[in-house]
N, C-alpha and C. Protein backbone atom coordinates (compact mmCIF):
# COMPACT_ATOMS: atom_id res chain seq x y z
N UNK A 1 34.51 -1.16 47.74
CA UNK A 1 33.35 -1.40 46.90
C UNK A 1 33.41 -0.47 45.68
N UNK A 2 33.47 -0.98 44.62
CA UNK A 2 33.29 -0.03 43.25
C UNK A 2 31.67 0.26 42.83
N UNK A 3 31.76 1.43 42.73
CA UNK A 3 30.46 2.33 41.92
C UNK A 3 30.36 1.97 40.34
N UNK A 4 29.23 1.76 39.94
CA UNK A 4 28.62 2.48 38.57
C UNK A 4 27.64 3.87 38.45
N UNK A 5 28.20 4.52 37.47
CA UNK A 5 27.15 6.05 37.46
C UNK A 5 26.58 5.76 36.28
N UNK A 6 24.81 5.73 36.30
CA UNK A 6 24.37 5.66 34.92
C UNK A 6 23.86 7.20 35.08
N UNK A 7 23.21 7.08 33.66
CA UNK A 7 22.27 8.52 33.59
C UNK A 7 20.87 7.49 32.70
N UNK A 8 19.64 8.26 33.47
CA UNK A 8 18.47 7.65 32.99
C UNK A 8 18.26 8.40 31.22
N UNK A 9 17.75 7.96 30.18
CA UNK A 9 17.50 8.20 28.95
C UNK A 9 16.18 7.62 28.63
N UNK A 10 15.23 8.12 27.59
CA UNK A 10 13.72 7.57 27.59
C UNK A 10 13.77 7.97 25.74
N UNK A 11 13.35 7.02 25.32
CA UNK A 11 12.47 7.19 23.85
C UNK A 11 11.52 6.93 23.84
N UNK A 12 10.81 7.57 22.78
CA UNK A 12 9.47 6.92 22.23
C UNK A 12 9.54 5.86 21.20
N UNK A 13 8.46 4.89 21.10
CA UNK A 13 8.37 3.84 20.27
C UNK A 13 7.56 3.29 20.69
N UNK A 14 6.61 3.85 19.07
CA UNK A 14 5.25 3.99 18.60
C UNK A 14 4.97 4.65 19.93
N UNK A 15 3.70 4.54 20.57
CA UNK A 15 3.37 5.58 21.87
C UNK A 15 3.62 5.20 22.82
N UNK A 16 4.63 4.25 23.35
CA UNK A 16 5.47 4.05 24.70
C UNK A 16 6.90 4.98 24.76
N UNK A 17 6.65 4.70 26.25
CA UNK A 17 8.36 5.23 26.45
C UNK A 17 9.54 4.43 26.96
N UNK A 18 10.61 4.31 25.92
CA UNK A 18 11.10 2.97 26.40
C UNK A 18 12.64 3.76 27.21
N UNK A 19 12.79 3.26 28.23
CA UNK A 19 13.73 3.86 29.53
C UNK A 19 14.93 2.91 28.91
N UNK A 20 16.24 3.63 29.27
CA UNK A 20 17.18 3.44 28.85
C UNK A 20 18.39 4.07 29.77
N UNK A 21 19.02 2.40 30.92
CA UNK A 21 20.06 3.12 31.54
C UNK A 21 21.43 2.87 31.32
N UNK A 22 22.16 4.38 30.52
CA UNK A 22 23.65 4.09 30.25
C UNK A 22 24.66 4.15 31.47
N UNK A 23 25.70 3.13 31.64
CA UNK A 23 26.50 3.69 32.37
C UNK A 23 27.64 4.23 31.60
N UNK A 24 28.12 5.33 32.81
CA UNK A 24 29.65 6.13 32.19
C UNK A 24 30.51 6.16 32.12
N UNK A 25 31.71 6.01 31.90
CA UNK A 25 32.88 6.53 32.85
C UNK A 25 33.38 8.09 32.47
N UNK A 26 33.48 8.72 33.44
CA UNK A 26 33.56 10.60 33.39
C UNK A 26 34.99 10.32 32.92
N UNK A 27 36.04 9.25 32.92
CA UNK A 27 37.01 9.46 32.64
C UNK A 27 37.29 9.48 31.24
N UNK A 28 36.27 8.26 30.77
CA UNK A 28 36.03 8.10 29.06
C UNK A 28 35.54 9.12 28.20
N UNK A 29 34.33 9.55 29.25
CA UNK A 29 33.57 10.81 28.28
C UNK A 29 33.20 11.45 28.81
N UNK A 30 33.02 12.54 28.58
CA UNK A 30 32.00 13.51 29.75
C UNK A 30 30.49 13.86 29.58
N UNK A 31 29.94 13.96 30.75
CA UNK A 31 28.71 14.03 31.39
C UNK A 31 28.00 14.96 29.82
N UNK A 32 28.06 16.07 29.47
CA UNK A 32 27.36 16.49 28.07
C UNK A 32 27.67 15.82 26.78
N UNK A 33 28.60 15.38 26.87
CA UNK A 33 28.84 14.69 25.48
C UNK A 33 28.15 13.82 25.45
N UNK A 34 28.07 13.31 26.29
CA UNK A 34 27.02 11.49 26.40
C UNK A 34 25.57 11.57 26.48
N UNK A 35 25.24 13.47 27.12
CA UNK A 35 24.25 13.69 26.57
C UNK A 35 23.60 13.93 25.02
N UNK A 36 24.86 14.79 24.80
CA UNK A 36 24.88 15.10 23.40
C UNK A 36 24.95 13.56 22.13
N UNK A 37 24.90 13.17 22.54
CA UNK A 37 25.50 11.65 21.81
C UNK A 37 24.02 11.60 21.83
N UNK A 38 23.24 10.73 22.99
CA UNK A 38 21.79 10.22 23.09
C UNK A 38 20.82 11.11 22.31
N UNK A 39 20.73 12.37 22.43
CA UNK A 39 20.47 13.15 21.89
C UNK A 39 19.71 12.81 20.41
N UNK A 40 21.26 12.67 20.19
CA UNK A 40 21.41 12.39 18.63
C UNK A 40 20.67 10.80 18.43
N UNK A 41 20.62 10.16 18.93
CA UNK A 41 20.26 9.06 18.43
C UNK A 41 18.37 8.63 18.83
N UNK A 42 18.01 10.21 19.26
CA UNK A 42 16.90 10.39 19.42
C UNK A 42 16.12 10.33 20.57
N UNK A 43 16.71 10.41 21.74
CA UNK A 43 16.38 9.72 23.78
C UNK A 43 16.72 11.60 24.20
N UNK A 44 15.56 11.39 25.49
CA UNK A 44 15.70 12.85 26.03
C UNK A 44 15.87 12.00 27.40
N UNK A 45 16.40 13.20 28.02
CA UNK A 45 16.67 13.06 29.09
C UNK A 45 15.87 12.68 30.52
N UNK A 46 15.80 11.84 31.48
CA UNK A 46 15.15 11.67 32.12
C UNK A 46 15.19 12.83 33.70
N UNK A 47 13.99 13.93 33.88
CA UNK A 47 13.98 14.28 34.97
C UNK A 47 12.95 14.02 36.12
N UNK A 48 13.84 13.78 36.75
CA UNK A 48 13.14 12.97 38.25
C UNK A 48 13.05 14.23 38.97
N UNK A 49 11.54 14.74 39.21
CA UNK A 49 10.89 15.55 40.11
C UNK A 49 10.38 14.66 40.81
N UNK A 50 9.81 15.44 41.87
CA UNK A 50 9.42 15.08 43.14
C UNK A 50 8.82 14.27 43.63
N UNK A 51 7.52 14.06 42.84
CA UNK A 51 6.28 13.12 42.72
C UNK A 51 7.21 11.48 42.56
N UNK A 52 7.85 11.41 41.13
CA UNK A 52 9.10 10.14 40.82
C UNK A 52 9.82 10.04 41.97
N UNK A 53 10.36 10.84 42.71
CA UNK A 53 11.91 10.73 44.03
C UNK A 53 10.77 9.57 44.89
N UNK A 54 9.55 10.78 45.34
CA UNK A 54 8.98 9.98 46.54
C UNK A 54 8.53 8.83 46.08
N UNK A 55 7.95 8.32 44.98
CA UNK A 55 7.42 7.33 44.31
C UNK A 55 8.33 6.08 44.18
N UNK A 56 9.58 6.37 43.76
CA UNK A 56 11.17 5.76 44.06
C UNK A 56 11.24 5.40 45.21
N UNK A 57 11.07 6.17 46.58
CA UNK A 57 11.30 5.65 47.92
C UNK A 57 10.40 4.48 48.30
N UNK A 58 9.00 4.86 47.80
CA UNK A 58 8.04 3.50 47.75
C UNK A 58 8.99 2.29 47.61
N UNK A 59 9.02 2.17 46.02
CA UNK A 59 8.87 1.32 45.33
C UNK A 59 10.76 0.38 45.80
N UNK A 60 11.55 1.42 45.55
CA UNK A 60 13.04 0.67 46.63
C UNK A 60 12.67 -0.43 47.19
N UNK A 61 12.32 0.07 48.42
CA UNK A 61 11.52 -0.98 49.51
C UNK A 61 11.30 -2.43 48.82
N UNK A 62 10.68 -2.32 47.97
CA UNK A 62 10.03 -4.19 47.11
C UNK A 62 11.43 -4.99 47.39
N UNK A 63 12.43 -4.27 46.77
CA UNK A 63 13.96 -4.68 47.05
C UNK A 63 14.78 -4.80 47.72
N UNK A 64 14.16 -4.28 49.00
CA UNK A 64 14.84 -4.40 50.12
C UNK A 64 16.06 -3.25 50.31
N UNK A 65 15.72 -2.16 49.73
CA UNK A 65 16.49 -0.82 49.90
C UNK A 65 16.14 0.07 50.45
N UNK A 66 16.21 0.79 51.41
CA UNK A 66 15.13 2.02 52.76
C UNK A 66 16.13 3.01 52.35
N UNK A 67 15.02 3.73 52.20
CA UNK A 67 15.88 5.20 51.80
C UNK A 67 16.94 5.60 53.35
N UNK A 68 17.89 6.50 53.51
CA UNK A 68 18.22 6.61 54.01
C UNK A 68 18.76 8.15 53.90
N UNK A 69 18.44 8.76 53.79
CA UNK A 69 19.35 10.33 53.14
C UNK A 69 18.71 10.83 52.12
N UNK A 70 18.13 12.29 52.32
CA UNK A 70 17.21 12.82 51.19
C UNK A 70 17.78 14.36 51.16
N UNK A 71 18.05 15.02 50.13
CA UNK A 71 18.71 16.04 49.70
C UNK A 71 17.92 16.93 49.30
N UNK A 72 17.32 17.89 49.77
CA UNK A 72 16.36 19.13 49.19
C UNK A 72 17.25 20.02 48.47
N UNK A 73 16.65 21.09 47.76
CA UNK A 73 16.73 22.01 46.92
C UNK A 73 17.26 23.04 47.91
N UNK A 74 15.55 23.19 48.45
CA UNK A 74 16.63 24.43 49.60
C UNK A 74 16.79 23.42 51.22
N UNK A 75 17.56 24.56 51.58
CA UNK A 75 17.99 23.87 53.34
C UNK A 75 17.12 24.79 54.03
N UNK A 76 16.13 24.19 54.28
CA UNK A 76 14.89 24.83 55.12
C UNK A 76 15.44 23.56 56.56
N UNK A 77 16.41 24.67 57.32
CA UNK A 77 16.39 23.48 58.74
C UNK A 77 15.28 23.04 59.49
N UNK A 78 14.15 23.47 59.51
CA UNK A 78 13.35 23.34 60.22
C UNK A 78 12.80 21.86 59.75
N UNK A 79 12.36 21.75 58.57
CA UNK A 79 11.89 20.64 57.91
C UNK A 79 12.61 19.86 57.67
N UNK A 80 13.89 19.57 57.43
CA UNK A 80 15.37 19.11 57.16
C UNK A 80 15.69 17.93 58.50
N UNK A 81 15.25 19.11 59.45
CA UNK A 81 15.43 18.60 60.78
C UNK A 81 14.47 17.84 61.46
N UNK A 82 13.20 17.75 60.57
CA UNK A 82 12.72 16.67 60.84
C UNK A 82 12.76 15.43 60.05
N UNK A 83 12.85 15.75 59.14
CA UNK A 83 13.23 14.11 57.66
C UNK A 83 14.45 13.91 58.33
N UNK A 84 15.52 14.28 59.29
CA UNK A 84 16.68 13.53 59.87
C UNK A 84 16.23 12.42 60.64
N UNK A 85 15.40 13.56 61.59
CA UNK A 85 14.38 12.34 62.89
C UNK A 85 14.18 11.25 62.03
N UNK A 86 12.75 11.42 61.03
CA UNK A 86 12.29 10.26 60.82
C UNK A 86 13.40 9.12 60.17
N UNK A 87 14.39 9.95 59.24
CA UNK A 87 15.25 8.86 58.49
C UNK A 87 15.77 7.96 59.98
N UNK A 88 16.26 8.16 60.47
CA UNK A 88 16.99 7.78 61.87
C UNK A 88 16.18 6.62 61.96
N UNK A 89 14.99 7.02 63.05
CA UNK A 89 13.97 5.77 63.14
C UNK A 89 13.75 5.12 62.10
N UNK A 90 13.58 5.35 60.98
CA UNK A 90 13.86 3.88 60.07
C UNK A 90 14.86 2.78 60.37
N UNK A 91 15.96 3.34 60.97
CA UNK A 91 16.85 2.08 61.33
C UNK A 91 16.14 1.50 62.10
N UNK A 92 15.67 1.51 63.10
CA UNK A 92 14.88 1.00 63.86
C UNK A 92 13.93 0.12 63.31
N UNK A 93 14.63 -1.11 63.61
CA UNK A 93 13.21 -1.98 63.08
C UNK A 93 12.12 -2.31 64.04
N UNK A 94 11.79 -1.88 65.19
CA UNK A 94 10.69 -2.05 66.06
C UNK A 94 9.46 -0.99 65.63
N UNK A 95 9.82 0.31 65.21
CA UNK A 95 9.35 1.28 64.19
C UNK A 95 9.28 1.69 62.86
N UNK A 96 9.79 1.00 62.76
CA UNK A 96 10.23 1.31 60.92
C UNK A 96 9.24 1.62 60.19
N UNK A 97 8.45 0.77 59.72
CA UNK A 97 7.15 0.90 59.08
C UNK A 97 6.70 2.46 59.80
N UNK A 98 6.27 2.54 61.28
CA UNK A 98 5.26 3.66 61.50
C UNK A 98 6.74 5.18 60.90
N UNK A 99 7.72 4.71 60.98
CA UNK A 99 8.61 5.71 60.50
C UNK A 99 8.11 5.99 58.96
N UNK A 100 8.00 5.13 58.24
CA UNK A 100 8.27 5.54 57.05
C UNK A 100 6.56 6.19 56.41
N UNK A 101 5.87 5.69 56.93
CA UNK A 101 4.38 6.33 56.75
C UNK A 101 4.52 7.58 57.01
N UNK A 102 5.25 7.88 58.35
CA UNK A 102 5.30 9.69 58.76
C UNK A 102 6.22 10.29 57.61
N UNK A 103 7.37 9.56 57.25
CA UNK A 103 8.20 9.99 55.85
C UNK A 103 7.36 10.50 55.07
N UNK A 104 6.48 9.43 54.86
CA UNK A 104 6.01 9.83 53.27
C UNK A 104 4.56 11.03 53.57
N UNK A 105 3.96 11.10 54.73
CA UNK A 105 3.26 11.93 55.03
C UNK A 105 3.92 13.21 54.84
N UNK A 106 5.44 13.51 55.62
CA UNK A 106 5.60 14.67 55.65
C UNK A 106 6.09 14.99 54.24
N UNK A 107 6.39 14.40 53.59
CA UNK A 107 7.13 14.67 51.61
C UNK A 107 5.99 14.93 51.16
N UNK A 108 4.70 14.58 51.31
CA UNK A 108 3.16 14.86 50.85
C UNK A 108 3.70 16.07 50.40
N UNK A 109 3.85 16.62 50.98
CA UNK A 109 3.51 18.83 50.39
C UNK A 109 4.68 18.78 49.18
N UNK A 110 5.88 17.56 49.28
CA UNK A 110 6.34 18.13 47.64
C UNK A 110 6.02 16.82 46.70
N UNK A 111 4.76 16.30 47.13
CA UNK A 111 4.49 14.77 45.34
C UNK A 111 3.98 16.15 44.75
N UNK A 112 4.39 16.15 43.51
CA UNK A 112 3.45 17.22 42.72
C UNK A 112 4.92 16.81 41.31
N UNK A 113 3.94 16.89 39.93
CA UNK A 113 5.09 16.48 39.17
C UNK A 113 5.83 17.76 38.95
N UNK A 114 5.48 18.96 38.94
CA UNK A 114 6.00 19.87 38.64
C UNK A 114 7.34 20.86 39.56
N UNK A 115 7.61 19.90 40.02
CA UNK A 115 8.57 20.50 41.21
C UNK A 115 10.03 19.51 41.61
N UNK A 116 10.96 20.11 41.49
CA UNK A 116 12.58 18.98 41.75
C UNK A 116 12.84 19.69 43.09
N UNK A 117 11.91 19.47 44.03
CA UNK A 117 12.40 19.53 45.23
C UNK A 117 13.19 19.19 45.79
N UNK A 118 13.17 17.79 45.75
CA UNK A 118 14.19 16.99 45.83
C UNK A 118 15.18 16.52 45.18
N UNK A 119 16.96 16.80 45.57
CA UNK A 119 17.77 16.71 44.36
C UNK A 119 18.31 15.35 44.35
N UNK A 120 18.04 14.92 45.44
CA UNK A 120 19.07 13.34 45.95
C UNK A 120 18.33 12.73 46.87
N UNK A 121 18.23 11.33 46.26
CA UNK A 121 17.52 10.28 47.48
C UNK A 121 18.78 9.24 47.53
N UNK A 122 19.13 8.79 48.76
CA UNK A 122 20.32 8.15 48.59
C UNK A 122 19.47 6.36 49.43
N UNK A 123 19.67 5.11 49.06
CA UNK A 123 18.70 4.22 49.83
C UNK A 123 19.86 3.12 49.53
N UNK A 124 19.50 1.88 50.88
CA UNK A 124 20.12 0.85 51.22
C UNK A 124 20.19 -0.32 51.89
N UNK A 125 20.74 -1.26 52.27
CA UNK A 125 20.48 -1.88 53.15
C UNK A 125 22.15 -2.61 53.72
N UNK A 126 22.09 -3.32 54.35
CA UNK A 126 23.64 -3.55 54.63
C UNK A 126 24.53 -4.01 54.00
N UNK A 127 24.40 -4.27 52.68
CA UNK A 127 25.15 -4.52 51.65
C UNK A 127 25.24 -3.55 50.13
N UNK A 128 24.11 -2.95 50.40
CA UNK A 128 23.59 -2.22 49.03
C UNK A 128 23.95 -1.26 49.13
N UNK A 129 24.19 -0.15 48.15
CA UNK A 129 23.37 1.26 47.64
C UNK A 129 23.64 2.17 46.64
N UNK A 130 22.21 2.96 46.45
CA UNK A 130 21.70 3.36 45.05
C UNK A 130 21.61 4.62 45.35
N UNK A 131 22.22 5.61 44.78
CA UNK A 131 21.78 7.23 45.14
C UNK A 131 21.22 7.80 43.63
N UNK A 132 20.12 8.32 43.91
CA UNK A 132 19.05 8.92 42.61
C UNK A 132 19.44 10.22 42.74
N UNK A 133 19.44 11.05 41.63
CA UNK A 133 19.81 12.57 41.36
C UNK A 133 18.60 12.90 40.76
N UNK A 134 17.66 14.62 40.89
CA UNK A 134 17.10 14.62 40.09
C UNK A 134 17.46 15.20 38.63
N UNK A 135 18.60 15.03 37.84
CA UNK A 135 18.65 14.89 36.31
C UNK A 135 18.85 13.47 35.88
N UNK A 136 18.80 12.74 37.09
CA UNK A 136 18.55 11.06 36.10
C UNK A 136 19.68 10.40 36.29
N UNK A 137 20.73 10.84 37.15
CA UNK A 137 21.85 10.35 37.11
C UNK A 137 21.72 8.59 38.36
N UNK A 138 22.33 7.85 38.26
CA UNK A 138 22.20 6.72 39.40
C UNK A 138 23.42 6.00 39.91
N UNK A 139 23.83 6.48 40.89
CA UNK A 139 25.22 5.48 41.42
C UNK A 139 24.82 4.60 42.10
N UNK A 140 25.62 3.05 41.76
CA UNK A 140 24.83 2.25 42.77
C UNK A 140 26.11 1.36 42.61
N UNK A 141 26.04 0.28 43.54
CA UNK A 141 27.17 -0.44 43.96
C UNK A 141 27.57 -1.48 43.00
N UNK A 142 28.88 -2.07 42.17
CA UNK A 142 28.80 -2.32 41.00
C UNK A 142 27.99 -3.68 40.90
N UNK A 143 27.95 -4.69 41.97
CA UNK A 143 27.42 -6.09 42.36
C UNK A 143 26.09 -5.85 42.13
N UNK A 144 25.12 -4.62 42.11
CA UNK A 144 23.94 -4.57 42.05
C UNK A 144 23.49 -3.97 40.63
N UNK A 145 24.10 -3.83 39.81
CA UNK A 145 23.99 -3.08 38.36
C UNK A 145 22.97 -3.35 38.02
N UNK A 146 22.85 -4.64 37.50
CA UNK A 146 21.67 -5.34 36.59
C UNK A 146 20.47 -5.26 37.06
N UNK A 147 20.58 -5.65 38.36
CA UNK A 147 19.37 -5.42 39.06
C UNK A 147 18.77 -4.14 39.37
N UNK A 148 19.47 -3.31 39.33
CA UNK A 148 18.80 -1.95 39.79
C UNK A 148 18.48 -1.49 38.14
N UNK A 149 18.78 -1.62 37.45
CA UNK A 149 18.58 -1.26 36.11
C UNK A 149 17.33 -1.78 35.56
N UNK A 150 17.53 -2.98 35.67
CA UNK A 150 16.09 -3.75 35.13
C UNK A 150 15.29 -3.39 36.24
N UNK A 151 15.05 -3.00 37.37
CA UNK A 151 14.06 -2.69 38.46
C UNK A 151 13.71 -1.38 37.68
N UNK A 152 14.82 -0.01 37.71
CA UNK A 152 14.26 0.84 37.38
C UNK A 152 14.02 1.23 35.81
N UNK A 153 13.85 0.05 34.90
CA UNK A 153 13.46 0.22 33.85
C UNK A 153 11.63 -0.34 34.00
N UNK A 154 11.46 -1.51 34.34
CA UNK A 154 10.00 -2.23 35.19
C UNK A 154 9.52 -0.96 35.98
N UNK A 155 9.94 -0.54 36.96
CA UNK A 155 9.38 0.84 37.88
C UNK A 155 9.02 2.14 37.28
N UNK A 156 9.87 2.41 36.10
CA UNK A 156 9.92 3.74 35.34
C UNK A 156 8.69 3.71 35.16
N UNK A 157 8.68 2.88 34.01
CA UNK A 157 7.60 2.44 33.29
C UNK A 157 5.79 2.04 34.02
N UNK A 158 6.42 1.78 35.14
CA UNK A 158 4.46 1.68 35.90
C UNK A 158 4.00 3.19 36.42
N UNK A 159 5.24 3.74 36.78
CA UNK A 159 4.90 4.92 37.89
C UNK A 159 5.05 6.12 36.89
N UNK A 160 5.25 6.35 35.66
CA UNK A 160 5.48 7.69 34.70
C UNK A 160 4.01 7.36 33.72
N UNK A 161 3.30 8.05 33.79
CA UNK A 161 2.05 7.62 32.71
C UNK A 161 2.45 8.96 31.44
C-alpha cells in the first residue's frame, strides 16, 4: 500500500480561514522548505492541539475510520495504560460505542485548545488509514487522498471557530 504525507496550511480570505492540504515528497523537498515556500505565499501553519485531535476522533467516525492508536506528549503509563484498554475494546463491535464514550470521557482532562497533548492520532478501518500529527502533518493511504482532504478541509472548517 503506498502513503501520501500532506502538511495542513490555513489562509485568511477576507475573514475566513481557508485550509489548505499540500502533499510532499521529502525526497523532492524538504519538510522546512515547503514550509518556508507557504509561508511566502502568505498560509501559516496548521497546529492541531488537543481540543482539534479529540474533535478529529469524533468526527473520523462519519467516515467510517475508529481511531485506533493515540500518542501522548508524555508517557504517563498509568493513563497510557488505560487508552490501550479502551482502544482494544473498540475492536469489539458488541462494545464499541460504550468503548468509545469512555475514550472520549477519559481525553476530557486534555480538550482544552491550549495544550498538544496529544502528538499522534493514528485511525482506520480494514482497508483505510490516516495518522494526524500535532504540527499538521497527515499520512494516509494513497486510494483515500481526495477524500480525506476534502473531509478535512469541510471538518477544519466547522470545528476551528
Amino acid at each position: 500500500m503506498k502513503y501520501k504525507k500532506d502538511k495542513i496550511f490555513y489562509k485568511f480570505k477576507d475573514k475566513d480561514k481557508i485550509y489548505k492540504l499540500v502533499t510532499y515528497d521529502e525526497s523532492k523537498i524538504d519538510y522546512y522548505s515547503l514550509i518556508k515556500k507557504y509561508q511566502r505565499e502568505g498560509y501559516y501553519q496548521l497546529i492541531i492541539n488537543s481540543r482539534l485531535m479529540i474533535d478529529l476522533i469524533k468526527d473520523f467516525k462519519k467516515i467510517d475510520l475508529t481511531v485506533y492508536d493515540i500518542e501522548l506528549q508524555e508517557d504517563d503509563e498509568t493513563f497510557y495504560g488505560e487508552l490501550r484498554k479502551t482502544l482494544k475494546g473498540l475492536k469489539n463491535k458488541h462494545n464499541s460505542e460504550l468503548c468509545f464514550k469512555y475514550l472520549l470521557q477519559s481525553l476530557n482532562l486534555l480538550y482544552c485548545d491550549n495544550s498538544i497533548e496529544i502528538n499522534k492520532i493514528s485511525l482506520g478501518n480494514s482497508s483505510d488509514d490516516v495518522i494526524v500529527y500535532s504540527n499538521g502533518i497527515v499520512i494516509m493511504n494513497e486510494d483515500i487522498e481526495e477524500k480525506i482532504k476534502a473531509f478535512l478541509k469541510k471538518e477544519l472548517q466547522l470545528i476551528i471557530q
